[in-house]
N, C-alpha and C. Protein backbone atom coordinates (compact mmCIF):
# COMPACT_ATOMS: atom_id res chain seq x y z
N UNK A 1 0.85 -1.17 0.00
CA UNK A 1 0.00 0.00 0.00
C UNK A 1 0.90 1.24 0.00
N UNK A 2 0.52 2.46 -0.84
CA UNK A 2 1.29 3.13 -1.18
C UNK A 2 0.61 4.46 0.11
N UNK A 3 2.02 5.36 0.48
CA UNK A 3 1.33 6.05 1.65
C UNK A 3 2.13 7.70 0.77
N UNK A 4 1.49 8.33 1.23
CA UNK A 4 2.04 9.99 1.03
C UNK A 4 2.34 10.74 2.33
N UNK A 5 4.23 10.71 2.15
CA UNK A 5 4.38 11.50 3.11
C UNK A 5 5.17 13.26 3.40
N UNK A 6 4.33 14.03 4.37
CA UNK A 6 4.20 15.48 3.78
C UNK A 6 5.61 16.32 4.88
N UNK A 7 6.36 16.05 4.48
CA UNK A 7 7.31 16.59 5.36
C UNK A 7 7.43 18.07 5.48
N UNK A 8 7.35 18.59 6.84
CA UNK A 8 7.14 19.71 6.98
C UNK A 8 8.28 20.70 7.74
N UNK A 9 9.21 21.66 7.35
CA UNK A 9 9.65 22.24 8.14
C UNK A 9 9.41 23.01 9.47
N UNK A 10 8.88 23.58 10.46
CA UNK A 10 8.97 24.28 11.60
C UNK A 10 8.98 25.65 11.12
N UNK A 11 7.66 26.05 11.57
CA UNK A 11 7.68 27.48 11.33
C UNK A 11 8.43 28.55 12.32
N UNK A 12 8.41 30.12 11.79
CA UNK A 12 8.97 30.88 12.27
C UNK A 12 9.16 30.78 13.27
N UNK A 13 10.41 30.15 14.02
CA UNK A 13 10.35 30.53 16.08
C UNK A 13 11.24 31.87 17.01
N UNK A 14 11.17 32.33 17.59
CA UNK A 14 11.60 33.05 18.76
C UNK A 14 13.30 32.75 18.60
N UNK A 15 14.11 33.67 18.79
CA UNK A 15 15.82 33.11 18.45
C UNK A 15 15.81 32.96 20.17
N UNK A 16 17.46 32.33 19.93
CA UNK A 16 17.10 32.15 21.81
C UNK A 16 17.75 33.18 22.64
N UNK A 17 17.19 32.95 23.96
CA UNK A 17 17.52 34.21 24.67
C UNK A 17 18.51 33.74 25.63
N UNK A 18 19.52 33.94 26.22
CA UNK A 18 20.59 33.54 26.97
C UNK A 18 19.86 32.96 28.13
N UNK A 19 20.34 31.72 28.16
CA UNK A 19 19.77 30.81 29.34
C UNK A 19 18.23 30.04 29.15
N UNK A 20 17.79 30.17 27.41
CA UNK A 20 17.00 29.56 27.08
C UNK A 20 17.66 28.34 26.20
N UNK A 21 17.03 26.60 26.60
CA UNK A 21 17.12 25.92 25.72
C UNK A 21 16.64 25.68 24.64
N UNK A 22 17.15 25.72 23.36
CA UNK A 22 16.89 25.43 22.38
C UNK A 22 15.25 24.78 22.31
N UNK A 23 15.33 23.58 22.93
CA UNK A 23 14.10 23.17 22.75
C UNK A 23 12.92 23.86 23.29
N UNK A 24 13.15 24.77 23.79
CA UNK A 24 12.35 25.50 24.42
C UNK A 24 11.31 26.75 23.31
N UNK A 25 12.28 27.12 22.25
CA UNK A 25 11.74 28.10 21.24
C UNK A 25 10.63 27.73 20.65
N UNK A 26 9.63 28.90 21.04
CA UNK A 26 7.96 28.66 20.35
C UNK A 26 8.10 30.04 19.40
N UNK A 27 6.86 29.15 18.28
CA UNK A 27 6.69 30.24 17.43
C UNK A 27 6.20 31.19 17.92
N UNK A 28 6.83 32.75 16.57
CA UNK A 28 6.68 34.16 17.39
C UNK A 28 5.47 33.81 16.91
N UNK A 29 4.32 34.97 16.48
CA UNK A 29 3.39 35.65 16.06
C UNK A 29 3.08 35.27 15.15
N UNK A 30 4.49 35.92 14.03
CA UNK A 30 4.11 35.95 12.96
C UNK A 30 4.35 34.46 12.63
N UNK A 31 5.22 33.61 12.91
CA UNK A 31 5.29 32.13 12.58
C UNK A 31 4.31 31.38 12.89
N UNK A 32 2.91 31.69 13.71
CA UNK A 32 2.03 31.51 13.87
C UNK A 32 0.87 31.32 12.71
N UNK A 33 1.22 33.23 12.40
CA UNK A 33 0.19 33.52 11.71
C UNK A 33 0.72 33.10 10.34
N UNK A 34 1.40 32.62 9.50
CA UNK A 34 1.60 32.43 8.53
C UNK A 34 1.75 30.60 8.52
N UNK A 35 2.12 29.97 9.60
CA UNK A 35 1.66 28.38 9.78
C UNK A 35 0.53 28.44 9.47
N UNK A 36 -0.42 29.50 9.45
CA UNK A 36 -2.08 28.95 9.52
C UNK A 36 -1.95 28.78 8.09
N UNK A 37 -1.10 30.27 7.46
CA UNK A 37 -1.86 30.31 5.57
C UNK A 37 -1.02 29.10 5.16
N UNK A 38 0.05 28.80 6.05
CA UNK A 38 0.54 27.50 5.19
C UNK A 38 -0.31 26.59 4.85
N UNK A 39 -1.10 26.01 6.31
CA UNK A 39 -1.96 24.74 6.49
C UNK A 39 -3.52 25.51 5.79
N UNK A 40 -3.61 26.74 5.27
CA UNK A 40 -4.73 26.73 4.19
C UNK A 40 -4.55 26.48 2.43
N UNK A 41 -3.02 26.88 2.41
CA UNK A 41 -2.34 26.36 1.48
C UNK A 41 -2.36 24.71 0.65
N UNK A 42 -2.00 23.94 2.04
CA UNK A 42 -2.27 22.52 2.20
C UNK A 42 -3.64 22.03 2.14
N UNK A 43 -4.42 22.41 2.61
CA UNK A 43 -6.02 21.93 2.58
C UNK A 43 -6.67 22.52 1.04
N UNK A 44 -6.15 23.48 0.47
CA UNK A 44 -6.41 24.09 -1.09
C UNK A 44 -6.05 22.46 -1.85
N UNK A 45 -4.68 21.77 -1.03
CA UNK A 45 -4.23 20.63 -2.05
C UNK A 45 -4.36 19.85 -1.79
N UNK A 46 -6.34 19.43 -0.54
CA UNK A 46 -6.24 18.68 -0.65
C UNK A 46 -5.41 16.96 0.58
N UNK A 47 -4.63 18.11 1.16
CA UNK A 47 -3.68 17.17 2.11
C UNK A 47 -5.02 17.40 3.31
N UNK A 48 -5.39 15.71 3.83
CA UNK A 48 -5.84 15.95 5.32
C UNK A 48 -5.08 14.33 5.33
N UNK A 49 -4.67 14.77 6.77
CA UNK A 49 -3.46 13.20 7.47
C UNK A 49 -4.35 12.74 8.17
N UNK A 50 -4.13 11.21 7.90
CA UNK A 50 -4.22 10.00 9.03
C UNK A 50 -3.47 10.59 10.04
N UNK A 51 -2.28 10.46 10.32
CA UNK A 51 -1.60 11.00 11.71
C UNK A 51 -0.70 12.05 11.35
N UNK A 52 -0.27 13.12 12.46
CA UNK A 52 0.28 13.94 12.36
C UNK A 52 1.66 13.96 13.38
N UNK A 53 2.70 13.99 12.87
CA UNK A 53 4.19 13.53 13.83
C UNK A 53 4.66 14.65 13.99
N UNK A 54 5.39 15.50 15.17
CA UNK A 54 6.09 16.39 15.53
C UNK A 54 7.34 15.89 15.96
N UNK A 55 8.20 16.54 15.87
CA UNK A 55 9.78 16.72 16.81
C UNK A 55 8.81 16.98 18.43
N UNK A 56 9.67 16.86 19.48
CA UNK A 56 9.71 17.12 20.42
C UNK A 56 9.74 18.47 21.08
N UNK A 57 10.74 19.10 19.78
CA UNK A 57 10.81 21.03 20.57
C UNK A 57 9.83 21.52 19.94
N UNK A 58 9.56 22.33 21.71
CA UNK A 58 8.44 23.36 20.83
C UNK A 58 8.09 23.63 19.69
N UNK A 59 8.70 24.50 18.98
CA UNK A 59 8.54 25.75 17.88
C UNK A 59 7.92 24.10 16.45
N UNK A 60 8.47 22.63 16.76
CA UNK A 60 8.00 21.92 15.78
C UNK A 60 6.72 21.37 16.36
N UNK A 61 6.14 21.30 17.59
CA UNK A 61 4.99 20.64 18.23
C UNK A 61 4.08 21.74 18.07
N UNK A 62 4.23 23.04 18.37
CA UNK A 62 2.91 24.40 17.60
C UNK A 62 2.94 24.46 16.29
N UNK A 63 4.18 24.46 15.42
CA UNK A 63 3.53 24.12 13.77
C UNK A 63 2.68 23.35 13.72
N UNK A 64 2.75 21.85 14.02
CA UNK A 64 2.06 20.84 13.56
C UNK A 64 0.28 20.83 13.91
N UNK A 65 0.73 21.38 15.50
CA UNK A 65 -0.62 21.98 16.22
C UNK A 65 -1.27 22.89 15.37
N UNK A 66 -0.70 23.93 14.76
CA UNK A 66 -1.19 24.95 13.65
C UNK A 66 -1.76 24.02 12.69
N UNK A 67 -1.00 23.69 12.37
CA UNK A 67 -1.72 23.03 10.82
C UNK A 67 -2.84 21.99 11.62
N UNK A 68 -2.81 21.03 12.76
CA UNK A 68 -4.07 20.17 12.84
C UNK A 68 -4.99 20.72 12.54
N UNK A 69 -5.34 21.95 13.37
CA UNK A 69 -6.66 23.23 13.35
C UNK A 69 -6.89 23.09 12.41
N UNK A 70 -5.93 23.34 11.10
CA UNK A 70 -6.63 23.69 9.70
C UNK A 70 -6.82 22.64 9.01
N UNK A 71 -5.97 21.73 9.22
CA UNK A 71 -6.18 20.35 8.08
C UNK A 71 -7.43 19.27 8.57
N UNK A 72 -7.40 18.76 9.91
CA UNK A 72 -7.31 17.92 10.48
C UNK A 72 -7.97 18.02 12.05
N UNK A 73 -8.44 19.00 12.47
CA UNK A 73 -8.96 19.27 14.20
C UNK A 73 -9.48 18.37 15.11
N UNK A 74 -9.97 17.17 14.71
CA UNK A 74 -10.47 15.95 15.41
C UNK A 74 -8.96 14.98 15.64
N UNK A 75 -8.14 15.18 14.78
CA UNK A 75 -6.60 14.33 14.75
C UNK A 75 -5.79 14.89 15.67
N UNK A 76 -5.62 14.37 16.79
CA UNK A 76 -4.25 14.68 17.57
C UNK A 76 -3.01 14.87 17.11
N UNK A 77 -1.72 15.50 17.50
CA UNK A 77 -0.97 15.10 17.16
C UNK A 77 0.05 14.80 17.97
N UNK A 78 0.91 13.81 17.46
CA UNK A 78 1.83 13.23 18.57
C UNK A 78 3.24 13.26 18.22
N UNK A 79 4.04 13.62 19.37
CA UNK A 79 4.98 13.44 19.69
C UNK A 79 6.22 12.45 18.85
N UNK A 80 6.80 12.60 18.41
CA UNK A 80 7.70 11.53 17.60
C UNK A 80 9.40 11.84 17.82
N UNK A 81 9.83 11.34 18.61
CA UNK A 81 11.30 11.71 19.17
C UNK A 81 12.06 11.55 17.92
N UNK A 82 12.05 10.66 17.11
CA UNK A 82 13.51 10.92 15.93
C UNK A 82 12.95 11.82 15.48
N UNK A 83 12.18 12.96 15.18
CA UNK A 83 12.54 13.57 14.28
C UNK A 83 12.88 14.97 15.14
N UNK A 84 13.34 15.12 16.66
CA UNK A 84 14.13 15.64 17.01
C UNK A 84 15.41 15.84 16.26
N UNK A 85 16.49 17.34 16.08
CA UNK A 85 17.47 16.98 15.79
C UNK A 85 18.44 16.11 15.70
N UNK A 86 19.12 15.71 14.72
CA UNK A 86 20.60 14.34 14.79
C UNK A 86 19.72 13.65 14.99
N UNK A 87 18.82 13.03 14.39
CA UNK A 87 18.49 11.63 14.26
C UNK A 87 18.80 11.26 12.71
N UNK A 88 19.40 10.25 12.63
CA UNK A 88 19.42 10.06 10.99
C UNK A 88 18.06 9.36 10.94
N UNK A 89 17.74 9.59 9.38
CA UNK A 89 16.66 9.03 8.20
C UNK A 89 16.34 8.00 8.53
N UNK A 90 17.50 7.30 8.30
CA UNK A 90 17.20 5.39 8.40
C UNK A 90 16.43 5.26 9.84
N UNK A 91 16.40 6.02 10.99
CA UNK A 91 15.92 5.99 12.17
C UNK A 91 14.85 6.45 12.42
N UNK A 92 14.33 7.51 11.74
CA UNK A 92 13.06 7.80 11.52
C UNK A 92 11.82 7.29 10.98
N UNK A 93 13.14 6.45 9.51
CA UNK A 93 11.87 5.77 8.80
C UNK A 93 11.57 4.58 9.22
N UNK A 94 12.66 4.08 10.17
CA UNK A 94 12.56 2.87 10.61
C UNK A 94 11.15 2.95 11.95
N UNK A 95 11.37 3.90 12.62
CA UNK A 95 10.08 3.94 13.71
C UNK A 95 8.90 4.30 12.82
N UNK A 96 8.77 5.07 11.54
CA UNK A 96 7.64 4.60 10.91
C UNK A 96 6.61 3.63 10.28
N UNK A 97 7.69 2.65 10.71
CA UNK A 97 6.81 1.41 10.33
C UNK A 97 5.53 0.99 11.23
N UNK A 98 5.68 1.60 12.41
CA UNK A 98 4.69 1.13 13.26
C UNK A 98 3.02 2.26 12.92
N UNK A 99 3.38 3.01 11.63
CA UNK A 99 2.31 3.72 11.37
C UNK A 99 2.02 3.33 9.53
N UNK A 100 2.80 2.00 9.18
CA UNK A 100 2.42 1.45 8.22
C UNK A 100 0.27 1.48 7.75
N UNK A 101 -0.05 1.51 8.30
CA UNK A 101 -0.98 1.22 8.06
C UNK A 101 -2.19 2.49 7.56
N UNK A 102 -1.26 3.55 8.09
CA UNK A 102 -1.76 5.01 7.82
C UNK A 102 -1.75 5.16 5.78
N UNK A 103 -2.04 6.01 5.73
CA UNK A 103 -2.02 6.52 3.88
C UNK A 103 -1.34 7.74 3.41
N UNK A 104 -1.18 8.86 4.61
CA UNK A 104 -1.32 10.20 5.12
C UNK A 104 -0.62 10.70 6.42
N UNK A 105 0.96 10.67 6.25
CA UNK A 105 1.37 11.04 7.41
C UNK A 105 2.41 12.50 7.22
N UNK A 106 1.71 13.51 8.34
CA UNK A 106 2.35 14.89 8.03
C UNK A 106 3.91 14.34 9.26
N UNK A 107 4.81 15.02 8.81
CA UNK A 107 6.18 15.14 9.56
C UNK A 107 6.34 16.53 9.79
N UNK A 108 7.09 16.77 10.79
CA UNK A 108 6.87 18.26 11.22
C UNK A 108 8.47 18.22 11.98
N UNK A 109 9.41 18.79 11.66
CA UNK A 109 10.79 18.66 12.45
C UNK A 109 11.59 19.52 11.73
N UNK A 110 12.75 19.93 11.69
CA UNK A 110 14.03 20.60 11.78
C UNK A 110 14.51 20.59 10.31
N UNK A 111 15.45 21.45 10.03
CA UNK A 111 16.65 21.72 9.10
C UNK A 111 17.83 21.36 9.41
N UNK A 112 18.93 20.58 9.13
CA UNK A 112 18.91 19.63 7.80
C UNK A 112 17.92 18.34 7.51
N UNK A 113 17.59 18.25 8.87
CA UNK A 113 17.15 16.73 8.60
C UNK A 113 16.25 16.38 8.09
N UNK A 114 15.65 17.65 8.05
CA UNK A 114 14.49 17.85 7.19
C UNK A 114 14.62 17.03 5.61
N UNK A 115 16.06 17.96 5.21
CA UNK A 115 15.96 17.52 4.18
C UNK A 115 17.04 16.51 3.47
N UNK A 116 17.79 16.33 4.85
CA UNK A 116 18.36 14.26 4.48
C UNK A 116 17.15 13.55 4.40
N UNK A 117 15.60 13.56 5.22
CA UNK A 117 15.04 12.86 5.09
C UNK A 117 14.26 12.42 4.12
N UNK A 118 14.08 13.67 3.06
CA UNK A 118 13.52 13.77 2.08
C UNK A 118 14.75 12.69 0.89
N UNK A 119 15.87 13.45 1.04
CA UNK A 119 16.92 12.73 -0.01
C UNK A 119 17.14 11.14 0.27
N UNK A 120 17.11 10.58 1.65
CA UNK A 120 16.98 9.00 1.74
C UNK A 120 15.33 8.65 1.78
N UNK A 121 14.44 9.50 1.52
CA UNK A 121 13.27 8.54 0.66
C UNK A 121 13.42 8.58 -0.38
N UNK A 122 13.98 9.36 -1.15
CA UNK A 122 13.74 9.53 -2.64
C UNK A 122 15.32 8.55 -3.28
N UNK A 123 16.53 8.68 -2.62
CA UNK A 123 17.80 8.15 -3.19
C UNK A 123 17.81 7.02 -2.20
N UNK A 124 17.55 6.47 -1.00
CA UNK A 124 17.97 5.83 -0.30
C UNK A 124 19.67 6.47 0.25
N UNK A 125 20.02 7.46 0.52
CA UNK A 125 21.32 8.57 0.76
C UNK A 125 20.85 9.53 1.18
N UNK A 126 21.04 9.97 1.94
CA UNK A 126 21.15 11.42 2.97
C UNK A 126 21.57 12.64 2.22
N UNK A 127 22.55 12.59 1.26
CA UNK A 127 23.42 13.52 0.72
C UNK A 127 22.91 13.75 -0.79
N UNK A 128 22.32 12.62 -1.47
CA UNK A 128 22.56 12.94 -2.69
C UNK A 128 21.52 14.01 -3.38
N UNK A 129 19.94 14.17 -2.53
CA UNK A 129 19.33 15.17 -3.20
C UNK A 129 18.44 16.10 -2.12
N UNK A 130 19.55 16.20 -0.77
CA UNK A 130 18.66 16.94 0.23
C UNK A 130 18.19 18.49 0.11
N UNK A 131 17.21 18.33 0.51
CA UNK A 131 16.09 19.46 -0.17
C UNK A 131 16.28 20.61 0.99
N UNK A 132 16.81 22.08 0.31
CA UNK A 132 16.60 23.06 1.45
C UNK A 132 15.31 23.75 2.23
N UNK A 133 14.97 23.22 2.92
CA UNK A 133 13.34 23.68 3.54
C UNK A 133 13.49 24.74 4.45
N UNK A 134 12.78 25.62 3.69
CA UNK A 134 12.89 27.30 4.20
C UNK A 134 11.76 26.93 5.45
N UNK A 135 11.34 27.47 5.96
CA UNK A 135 10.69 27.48 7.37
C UNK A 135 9.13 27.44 6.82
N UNK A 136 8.48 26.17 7.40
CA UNK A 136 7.13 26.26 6.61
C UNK A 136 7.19 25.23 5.17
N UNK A 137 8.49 25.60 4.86
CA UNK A 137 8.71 24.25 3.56
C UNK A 137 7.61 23.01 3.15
N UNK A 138 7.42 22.62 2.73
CA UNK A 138 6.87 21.49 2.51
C UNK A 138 7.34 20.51 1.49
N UNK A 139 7.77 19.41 1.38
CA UNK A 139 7.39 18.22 0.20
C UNK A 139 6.14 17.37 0.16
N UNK A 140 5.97 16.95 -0.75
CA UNK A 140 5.58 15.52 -0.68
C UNK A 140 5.30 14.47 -1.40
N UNK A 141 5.87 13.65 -0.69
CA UNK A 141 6.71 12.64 -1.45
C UNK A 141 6.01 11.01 -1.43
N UNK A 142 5.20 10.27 -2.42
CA UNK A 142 4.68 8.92 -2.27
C UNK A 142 6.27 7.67 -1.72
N UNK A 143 5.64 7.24 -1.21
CA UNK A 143 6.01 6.06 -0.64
C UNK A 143 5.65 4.88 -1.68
N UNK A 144 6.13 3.47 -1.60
CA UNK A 144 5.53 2.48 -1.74
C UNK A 144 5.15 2.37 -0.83
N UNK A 145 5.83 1.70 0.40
CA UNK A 145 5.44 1.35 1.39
C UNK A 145 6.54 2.38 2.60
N UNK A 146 6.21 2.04 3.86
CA UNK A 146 7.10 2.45 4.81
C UNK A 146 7.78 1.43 4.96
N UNK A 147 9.10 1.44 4.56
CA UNK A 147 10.58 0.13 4.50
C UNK A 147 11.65 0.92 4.59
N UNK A 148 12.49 -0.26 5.42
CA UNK A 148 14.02 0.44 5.65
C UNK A 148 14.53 1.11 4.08
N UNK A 149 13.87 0.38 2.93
CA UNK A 149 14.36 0.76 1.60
C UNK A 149 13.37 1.67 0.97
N UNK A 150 12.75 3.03 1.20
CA UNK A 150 12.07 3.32 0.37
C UNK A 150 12.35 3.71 -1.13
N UNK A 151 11.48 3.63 -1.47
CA UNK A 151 11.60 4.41 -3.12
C UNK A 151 10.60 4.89 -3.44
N UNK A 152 11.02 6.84 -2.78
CA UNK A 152 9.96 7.55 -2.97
C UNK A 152 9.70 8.06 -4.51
N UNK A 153 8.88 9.34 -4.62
CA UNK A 153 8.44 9.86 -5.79
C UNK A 153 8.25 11.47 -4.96
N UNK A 154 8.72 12.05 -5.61
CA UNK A 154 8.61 13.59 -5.37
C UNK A 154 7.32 14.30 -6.14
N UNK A 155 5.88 14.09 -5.43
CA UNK A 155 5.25 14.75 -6.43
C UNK A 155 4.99 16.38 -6.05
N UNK A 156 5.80 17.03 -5.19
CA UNK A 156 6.20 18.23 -4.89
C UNK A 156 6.92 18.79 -4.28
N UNK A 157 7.07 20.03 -4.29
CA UNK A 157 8.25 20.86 -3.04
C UNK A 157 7.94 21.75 -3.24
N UNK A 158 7.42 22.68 -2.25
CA UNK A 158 6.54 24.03 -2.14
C UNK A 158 7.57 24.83 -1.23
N UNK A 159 7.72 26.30 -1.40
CA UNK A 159 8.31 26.90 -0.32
C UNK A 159 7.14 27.58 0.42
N UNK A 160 7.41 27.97 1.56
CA UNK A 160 6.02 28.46 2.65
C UNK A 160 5.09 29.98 1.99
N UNK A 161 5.99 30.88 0.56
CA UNK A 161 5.34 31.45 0.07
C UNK A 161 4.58 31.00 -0.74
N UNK A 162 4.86 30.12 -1.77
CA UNK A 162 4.41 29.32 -2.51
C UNK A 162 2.72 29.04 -1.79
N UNK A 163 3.27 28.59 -0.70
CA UNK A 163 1.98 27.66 -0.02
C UNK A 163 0.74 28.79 0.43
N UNK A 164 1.63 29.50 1.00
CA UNK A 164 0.44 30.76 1.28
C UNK A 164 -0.39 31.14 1.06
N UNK A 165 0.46 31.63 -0.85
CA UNK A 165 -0.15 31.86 -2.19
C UNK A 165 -1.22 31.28 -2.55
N UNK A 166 -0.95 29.57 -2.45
CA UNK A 166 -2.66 29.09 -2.98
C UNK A 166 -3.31 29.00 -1.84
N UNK A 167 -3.42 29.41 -0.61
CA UNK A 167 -4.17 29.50 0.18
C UNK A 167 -4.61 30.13 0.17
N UNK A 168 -4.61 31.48 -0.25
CA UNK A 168 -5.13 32.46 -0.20
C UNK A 168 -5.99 33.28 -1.52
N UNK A 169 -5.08 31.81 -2.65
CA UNK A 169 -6.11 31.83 -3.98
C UNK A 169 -7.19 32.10 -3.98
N UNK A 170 -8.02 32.30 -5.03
CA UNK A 170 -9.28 32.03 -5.62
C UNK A 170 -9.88 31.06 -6.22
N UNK A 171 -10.68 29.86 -6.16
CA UNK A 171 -11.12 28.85 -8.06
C UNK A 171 -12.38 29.85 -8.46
């Protein structure tokens, strides 16, 4: 069974303030307010998730929260420790197997890994086609299945203006 998965960068957060941890940074305002036109962006195309995965730090657990509201508001979203910083790919995709059964899974986590994770679904390699995800970024990328070996398909890569943009379209 083939699944679509929507990897999402971390919107705008707060820089840190001396004696704040990293994981601690929540989105400002405006990373708020422009997570929303992202996730109206996303619902223009169509994306509503089976489950919704966050990193652990803040500033990636209120994106994802942003976008549930708009995509998804009855769907929780949960917690997913690899996609905390320094986790490699193979480790991420490997704890995704236990959501094999989903069709529709949003990812919500960090820069680079953002976009090693994108380049080992699509190359099975970290390096060979990692995607720069501006804040808000999006891909998304079909699966066959969730396997230590994927072999994705890139049927997009949006930057967070991009996404805005058709959110805020007209048909």
């Amino acid at each position: 069974m083939s699944c679509m998965l929507y990897l999402v960068r971390h919107g705008i957060a707060q820089d840190a303030s001396p004696g704040m941890a990293d994981t601690d940074r929540a989105l400002t305002a405006e990373g708020t307010r422009k997570t929303a036109r992202i996730g109206a962006g996303l619902r223009r195309l169509g994306v509503v998730p089976d489950i919704m995965l966050a990193s652990p730090l803040r500033r990636a657990e209120e994106t994802a929260s942003v976008l549930a509201s708009v995509l998804a508001p009855d769907r929780p979203v949960e917690i997913y420790p690899q996609l905390a910083p320094g986790h490699p790919a193979a480790e991420v995709v490997r704890g995704l197997q236990g959501y094999r059964r989903a069709r529709t899974l949003i990812l919500v986590g960090h820069q680079p890994d953002m976009g090693e994770l994108a380049s080992f679904l699509l190359t099975g390699s970290t390096g060979l086609a990692a995607l720069p995800f501006k804040k808000g970024g999006t891909a998304a990328i079909r699966v066959g299945a969730l396997s230590l070996h994927p072999s994705g398909v890139l049927e997009w890569y949006l930057t967070p203006r991009q996404l805005r943009l058709i959110g805020r379209s007209r048909r």
